[in-house]
N, C-alpha and C. Protein backbone atom coordinates (compact mmCIF):
# COMPACT_ATOMS: atom_id res chain seq x y z
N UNK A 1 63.94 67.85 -35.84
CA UNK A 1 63.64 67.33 -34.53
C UNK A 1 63.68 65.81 -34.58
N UNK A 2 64.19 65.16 -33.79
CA UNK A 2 64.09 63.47 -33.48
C UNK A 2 65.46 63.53 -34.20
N UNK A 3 66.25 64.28 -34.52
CA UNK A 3 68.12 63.82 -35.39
C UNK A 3 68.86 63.79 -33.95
N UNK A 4 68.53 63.96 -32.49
CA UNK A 4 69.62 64.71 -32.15
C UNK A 4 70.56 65.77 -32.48
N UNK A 5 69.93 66.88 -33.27
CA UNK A 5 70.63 68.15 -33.88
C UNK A 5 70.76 69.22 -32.58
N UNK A 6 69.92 70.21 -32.64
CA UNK A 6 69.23 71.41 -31.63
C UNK A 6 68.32 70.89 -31.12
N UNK A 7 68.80 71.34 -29.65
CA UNK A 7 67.07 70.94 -29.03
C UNK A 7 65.75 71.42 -29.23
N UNK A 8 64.91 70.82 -29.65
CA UNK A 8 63.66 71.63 -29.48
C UNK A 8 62.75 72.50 -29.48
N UNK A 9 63.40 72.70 -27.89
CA UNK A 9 62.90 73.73 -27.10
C UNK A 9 63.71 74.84 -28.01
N UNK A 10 64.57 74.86 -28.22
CA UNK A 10 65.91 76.01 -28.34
C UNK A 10 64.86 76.43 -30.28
N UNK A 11 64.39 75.26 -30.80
CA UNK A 11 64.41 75.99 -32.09
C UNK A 11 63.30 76.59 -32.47
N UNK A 12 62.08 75.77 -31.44
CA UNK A 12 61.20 76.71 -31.02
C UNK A 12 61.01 78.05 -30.45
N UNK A 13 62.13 78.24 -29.87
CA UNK A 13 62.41 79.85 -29.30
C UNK A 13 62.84 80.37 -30.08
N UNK A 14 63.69 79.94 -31.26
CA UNK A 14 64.32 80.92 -32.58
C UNK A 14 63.17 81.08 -33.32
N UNK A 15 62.30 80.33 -33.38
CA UNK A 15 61.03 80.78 -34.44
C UNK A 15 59.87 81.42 -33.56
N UNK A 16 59.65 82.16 -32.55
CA UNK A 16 59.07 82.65 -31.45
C UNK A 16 59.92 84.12 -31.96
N UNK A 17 61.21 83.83 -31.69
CA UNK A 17 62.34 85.08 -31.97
C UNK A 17 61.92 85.71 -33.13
N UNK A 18 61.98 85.36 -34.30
CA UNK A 18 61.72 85.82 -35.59
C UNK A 18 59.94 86.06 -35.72
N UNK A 19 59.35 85.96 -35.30
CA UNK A 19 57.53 86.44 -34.97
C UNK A 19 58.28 87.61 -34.22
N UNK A 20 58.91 87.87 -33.28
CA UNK A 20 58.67 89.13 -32.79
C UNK A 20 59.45 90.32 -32.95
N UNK A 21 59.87 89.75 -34.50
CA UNK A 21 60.62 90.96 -35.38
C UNK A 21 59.39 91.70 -36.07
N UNK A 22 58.97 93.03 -35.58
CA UNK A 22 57.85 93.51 -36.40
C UNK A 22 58.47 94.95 -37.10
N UNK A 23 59.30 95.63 -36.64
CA UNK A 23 59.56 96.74 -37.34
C UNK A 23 60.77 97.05 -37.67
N UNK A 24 60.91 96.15 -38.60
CA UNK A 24 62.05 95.53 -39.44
C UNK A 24 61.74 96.60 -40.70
N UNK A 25 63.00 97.51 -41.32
CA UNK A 25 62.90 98.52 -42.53
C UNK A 25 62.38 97.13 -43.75
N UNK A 26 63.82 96.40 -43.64
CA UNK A 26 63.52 95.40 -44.97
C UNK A 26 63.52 94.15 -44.28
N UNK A 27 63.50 93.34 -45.41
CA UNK A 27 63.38 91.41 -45.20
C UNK A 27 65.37 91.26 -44.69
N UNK A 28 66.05 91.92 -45.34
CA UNK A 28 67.48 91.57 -44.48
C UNK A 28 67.68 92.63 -43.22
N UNK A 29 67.13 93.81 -42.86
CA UNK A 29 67.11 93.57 -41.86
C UNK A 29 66.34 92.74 -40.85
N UNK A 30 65.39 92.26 -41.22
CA UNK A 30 64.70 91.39 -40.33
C UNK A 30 65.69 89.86 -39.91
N UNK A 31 66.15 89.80 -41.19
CA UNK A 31 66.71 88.62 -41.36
C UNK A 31 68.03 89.02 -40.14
N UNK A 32 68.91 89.66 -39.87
CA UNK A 32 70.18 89.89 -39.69
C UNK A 32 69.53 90.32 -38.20
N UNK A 33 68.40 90.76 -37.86
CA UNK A 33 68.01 90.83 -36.38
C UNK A 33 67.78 89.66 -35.98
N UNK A 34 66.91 88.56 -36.67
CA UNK A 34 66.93 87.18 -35.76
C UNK A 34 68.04 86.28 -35.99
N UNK A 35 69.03 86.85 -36.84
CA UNK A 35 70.33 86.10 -36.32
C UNK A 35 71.31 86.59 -35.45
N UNK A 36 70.76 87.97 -35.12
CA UNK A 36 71.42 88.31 -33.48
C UNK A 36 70.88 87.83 -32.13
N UNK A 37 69.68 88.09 -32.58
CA UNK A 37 68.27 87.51 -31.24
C UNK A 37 68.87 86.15 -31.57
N UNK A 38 68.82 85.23 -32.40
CA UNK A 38 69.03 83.67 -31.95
C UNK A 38 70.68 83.66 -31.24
N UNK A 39 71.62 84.18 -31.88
CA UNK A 39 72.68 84.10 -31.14
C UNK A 39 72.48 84.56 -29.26
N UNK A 40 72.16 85.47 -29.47
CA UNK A 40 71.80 85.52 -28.10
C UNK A 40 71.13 84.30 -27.18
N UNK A 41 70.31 84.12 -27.55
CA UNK A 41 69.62 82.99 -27.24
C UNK A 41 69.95 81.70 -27.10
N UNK A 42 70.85 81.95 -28.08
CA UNK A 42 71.69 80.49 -28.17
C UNK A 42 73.27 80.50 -26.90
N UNK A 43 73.47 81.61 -26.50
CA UNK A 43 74.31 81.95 -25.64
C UNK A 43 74.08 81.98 -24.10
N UNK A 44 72.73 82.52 -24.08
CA UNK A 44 72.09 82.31 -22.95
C UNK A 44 71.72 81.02 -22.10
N UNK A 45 71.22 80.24 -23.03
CA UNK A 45 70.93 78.69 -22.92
C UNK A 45 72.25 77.79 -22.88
N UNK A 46 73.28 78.49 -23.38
CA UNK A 46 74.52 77.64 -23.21
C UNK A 46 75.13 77.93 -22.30
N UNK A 47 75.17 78.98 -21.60
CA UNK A 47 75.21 79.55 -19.84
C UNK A 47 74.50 78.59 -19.44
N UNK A 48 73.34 78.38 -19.38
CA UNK A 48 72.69 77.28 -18.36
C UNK A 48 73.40 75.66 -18.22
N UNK A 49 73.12 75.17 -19.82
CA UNK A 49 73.13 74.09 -20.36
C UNK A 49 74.38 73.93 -21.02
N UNK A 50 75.61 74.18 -21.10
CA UNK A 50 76.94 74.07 -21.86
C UNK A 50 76.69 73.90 -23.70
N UNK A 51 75.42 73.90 -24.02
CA UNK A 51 75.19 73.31 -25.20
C UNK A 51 73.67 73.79 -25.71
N UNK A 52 73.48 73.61 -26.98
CA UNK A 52 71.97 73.64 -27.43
C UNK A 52 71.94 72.30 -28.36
N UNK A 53 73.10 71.21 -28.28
CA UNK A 53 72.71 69.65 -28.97
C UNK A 53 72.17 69.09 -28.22
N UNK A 54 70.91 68.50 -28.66
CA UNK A 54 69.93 67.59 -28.00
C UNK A 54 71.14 66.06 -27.63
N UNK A 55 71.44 65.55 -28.28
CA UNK A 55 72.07 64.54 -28.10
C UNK A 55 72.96 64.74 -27.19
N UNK A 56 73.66 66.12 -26.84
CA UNK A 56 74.76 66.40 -25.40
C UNK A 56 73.72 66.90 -24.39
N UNK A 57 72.66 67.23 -24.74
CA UNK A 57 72.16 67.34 -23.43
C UNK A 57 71.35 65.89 -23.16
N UNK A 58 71.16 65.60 -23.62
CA UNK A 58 69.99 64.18 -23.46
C UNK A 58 70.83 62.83 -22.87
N UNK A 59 72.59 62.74 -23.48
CA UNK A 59 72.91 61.66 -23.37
C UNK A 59 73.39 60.48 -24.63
N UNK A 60 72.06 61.21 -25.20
CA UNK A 60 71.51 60.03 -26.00
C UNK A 60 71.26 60.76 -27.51
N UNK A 61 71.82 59.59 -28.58
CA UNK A 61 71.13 60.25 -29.61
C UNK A 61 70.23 59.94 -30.40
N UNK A 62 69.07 60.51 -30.51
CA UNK A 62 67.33 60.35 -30.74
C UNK A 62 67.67 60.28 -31.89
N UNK A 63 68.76 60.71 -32.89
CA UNK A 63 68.65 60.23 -34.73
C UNK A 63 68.89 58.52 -34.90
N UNK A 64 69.08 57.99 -33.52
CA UNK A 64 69.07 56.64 -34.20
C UNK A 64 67.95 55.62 -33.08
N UNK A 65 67.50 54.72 -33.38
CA UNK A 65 66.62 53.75 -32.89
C UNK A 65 66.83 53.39 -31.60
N UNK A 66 68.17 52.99 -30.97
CA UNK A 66 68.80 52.63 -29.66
C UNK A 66 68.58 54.44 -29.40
N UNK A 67 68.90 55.02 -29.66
CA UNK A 67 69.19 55.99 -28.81
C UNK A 67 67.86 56.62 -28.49
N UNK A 68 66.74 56.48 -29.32
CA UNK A 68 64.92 56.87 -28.65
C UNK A 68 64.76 55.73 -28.01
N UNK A 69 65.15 54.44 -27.91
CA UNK A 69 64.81 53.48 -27.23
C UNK A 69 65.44 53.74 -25.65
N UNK A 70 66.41 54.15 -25.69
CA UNK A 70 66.93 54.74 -24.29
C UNK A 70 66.56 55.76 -23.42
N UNK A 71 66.43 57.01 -24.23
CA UNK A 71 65.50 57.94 -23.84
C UNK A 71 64.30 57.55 -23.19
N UNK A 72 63.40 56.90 -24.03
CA UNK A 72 62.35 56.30 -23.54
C UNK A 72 62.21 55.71 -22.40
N UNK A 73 62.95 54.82 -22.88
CA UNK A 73 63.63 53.66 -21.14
C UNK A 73 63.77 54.78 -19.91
N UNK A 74 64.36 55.69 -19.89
CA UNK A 74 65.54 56.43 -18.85
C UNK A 74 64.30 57.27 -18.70
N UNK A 75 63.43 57.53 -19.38
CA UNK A 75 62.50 58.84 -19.17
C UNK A 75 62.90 59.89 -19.18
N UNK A 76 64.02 60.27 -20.35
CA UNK A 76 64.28 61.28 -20.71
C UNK A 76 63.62 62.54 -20.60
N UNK A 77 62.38 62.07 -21.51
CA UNK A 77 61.11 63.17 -22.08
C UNK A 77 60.97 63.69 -20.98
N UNK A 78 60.45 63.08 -20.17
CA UNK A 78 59.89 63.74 -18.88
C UNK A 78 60.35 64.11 -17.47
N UNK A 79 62.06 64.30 -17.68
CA UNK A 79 62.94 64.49 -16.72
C UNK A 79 64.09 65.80 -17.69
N UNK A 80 64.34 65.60 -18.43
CA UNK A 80 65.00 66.31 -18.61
C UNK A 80 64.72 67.22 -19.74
N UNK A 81 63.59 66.98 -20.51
CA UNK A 81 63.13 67.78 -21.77
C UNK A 81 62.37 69.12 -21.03
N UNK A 82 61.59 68.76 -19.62
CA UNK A 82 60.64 69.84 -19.56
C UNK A 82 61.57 70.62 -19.04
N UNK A 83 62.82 70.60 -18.38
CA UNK A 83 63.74 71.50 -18.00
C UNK A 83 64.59 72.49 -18.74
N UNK A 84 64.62 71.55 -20.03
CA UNK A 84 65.25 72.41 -21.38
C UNK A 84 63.86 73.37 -21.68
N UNK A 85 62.20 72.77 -21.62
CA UNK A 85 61.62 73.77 -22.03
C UNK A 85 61.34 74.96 -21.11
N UNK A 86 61.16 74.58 -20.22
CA UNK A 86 61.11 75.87 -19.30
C UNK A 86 62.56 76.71 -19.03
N UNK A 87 63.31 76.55 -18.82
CA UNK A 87 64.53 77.33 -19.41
C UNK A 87 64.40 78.43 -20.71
N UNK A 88 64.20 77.58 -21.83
CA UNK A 88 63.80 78.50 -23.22
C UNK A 88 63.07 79.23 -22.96
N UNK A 89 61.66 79.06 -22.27
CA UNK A 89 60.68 80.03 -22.06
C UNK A 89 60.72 80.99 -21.44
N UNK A 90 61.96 80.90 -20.47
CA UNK A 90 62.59 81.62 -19.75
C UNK A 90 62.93 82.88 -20.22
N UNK A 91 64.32 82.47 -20.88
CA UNK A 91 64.95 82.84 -21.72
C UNK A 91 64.14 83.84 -22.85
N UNK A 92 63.87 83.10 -23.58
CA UNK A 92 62.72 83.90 -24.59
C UNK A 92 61.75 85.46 -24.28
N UNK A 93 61.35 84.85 -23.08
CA UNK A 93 60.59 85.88 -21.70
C UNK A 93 61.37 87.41 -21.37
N UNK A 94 62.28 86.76 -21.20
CA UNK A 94 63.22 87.83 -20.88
C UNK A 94 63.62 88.20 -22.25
N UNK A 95 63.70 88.02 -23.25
CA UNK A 95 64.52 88.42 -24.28
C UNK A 95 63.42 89.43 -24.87
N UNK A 96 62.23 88.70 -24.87
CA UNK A 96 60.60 89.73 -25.83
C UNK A 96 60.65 91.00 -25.19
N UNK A 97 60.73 90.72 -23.93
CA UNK A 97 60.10 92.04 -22.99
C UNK A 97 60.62 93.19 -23.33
């Protein structure tokens, strides 16, 4: 988080994803279910958002000094981050159920 890699929100929902693997035979199937659940997830959110890179959705890229200094400036955080999070939660919501 803070590289401009994945957003966030998005990798917080992959580790949300993998908690709600419970009746998994073994550790690779568990493993090989939350890399379908994240693909999904990651597909879903790219329907919305064309992307899950923080830096293509933001603009800006937060792995370097100018680019949190801009964010900051522009009010990134609080214009366009809570939209990526509520989306995920969305997303996620629909995916647990």
């Amino acid at each position: 988080m803070g590289m401009g890699r994945d957003c966030g929100a998005v990798t917080g929902a992959f580790m949300a994803l993998g908690f709600a693997i419970r009746n998994a035979a073994s550790e690779k199937e568990a493993r090989f279910k939350a890399y379908d659940l994240a693909g999904e997830f990651a597909r879903r959110f790219e329907a919305l958002h064309a992307t899950i890179v923080c830096r293509e959705l933001l603009g800006v890229d937060l792995g370097t000094s100018d680019g949190r200094e801009k964010a900051a400036r522009d009010n990134l955080f609080r214009t366009i981050c809570p939209v990526m999070v509520r989306d995920a939660a969305q997303i996620l919501s629909e995916m647990i159920r």
